[in-house]
C-alpha atoms as a PDB file:
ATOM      1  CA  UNK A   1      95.453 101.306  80.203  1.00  0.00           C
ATOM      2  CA  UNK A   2      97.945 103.858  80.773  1.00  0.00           C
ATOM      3  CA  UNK A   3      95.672 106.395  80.806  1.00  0.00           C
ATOM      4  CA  UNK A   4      93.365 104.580  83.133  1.00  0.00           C
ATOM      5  CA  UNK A   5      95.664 104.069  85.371  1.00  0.00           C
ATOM      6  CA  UNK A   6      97.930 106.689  85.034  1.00  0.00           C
ATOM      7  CA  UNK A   7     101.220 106.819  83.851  1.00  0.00           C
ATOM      8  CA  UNK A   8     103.309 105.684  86.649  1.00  0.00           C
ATOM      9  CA  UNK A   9     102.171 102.205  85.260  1.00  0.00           C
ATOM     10  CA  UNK A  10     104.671 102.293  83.130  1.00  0.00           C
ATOM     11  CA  UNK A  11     107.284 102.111  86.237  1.00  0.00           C
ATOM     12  CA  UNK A  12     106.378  99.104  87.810  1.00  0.00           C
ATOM     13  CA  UNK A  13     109.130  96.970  86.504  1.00  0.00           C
ATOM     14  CA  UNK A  14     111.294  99.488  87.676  1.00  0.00           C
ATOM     15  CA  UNK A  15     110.052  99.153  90.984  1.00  0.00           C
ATOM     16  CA  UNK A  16     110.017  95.232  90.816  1.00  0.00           C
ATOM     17  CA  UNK A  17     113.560  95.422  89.825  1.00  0.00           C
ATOM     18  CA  UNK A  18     114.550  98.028  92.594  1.00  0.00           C
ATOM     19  CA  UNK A  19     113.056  96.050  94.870  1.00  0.00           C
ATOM     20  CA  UNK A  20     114.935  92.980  93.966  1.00  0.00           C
ATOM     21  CA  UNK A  21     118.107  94.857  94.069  1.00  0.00           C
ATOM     22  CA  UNK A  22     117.401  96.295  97.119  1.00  0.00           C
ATOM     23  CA  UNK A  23     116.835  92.502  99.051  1.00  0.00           C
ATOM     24  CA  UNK A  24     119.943  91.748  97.225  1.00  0.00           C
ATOM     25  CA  UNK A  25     122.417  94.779  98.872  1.00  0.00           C
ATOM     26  CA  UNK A  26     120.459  94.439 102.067  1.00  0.00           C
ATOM     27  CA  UNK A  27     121.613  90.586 102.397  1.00  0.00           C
ATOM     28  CA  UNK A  28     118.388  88.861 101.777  1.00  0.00           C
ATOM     29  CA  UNK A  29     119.803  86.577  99.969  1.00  0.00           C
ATOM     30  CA  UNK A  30     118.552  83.788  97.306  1.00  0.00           C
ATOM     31  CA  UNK A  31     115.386  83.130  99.423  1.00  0.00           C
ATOM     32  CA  UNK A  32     114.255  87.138  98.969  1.00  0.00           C
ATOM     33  CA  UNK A  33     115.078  86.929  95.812  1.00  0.00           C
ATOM     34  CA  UNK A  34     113.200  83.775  94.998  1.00  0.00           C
ATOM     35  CA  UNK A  35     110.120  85.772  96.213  1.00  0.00           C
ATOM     36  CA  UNK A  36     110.744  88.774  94.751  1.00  0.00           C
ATOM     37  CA  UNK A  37     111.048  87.582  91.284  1.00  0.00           C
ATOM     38  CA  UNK A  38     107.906  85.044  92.091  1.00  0.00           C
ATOM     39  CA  UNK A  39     106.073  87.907  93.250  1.00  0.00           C
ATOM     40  CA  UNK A  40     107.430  90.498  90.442  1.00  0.00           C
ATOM     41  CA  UNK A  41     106.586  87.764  88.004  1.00  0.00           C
ATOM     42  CA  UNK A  42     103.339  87.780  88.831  1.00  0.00           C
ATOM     43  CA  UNK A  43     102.703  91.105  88.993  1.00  0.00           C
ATOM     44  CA  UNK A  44     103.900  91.836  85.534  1.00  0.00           C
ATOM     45  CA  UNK A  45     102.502  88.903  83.681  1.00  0.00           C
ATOM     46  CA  UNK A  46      99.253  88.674  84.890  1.00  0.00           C
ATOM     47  CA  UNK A  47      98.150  92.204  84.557  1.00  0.00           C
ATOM     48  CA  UNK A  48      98.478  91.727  80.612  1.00  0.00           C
ATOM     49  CA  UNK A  49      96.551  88.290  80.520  1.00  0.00           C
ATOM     50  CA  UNK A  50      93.327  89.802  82.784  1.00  0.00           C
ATOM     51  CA  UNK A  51      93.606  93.248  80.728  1.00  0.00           C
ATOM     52  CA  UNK A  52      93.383  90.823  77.431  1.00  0.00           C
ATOM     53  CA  UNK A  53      90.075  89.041  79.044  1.00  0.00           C
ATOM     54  CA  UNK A  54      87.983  92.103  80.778  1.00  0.00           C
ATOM     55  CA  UNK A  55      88.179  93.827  76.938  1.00  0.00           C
ATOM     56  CA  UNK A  56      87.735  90.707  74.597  1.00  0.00           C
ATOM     57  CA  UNK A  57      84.849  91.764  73.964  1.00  0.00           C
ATOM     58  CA  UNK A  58      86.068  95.459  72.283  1.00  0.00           C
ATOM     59  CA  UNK A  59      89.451  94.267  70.678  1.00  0.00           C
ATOM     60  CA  UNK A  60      86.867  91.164  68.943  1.00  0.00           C
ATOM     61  CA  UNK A  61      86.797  92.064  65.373  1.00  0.00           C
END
Protein backbone atom coordinates (compact mmCIF):
# COMPACT_ATOMS: atom_id res chain seq x y z
CA UNK A 1 0.00 0.00 0.00
CA UNK A 2 2.74 2.22 0.79
CA UNK A 3 4.15 1.95 -2.30
CA UNK A 4 0.89 2.51 -4.07
CA UNK A 5 0.27 5.29 -2.51
CA UNK A 6 3.37 6.65 -1.69
CA UNK A 7 5.04 7.05 1.35
CA UNK A 8 3.59 10.07 2.87
CA UNK A 9 0.84 7.47 3.88
CA UNK A 10 2.61 6.71 6.54
CA UNK A 11 2.01 10.46 7.98
CA UNK A 12 -1.50 10.65 8.15
CA UNK A 13 -1.88 10.13 11.81
CA UNK A 14 0.47 12.72 12.17
CA UNK A 15 -1.59 14.97 10.36
CA UNK A 16 -4.86 13.78 12.17
CA UNK A 17 -3.14 14.48 15.35
CA UNK A 18 -1.76 17.98 14.23
CA UNK A 19 -4.87 18.80 13.25
CA UNK A 20 -6.49 18.01 16.49
CA UNK A 21 -3.91 19.94 18.28
CA UNK A 22 -4.19 22.66 16.19
CA UNK A 23 -8.40 23.10 16.91
CA UNK A 24 -7.28 22.64 20.39
CA UNK A 25 -4.58 25.91 20.64
CA UNK A 26 -6.83 27.76 18.26
CA UNK A 27 -9.87 27.52 20.90
CA UNK A 28 -12.12 25.16 19.13
CA UNK A 29 -12.86 23.60 21.87
CA UNK A 30 -14.53 20.03 22.82
CA UNK A 31 -16.99 20.35 19.86
CA UNK A 32 -13.76 20.53 17.20
CA UNK A 33 -12.36 18.08 18.86
CA UNK A 34 -15.31 15.75 18.94
CA UNK A 35 -15.11 16.02 15.09
CA UNK A 36 -11.75 15.81 14.64
CA UNK A 37 -11.23 12.62 16.40
CA UNK A 38 -14.74 11.32 14.68
CA UNK A 39 -13.38 12.30 11.50
CA UNK A 40 -9.57 11.12 12.24
CA UNK A 41 -11.15 7.93 13.45
CA UNK A 42 -12.53 7.28 10.47
CA UNK A 43 -9.98 8.02 8.37
CA UNK A 44 -7.53 5.72 10.00
CA UNK A 45 -9.71 2.75 10.67
CA UNK A 46 -11.46 2.36 7.69
CA UNK A 47 -8.67 2.53 5.24
CA UNK A 48 -7.33 -0.87 6.82
CA UNK A 49 -10.84 -2.67 6.79
CA UNK A 50 -11.54 -1.68 2.74
CA UNK A 51 -7.67 -2.44 1.97
CA UNK A 52 -8.43 -6.03 3.80
CA UNK A 53 -11.69 -6.50 1.37
CA UNK A 54 -10.48 -5.08 -2.27
CA UNK A 55 -7.35 -7.88 -1.84
CA UNK A 56 -9.18 -10.91 -0.14
CA UNK A 57 -8.95 -12.41 -2.89
CA UNK A 58 -4.72 -12.38 -3.08
CA UNK A 59 -3.97 -12.65 0.76
CA UNK A 60 -6.72 -16.06 0.47
CA UNK A 61 -4.50 -18.95 0.99
Amino acid sequence: MVVGLGPLTLLRPVAVAAACLGALVNGGGWPSQLVGVAAGAAVLCVEPLVHRRWYRHVLAP
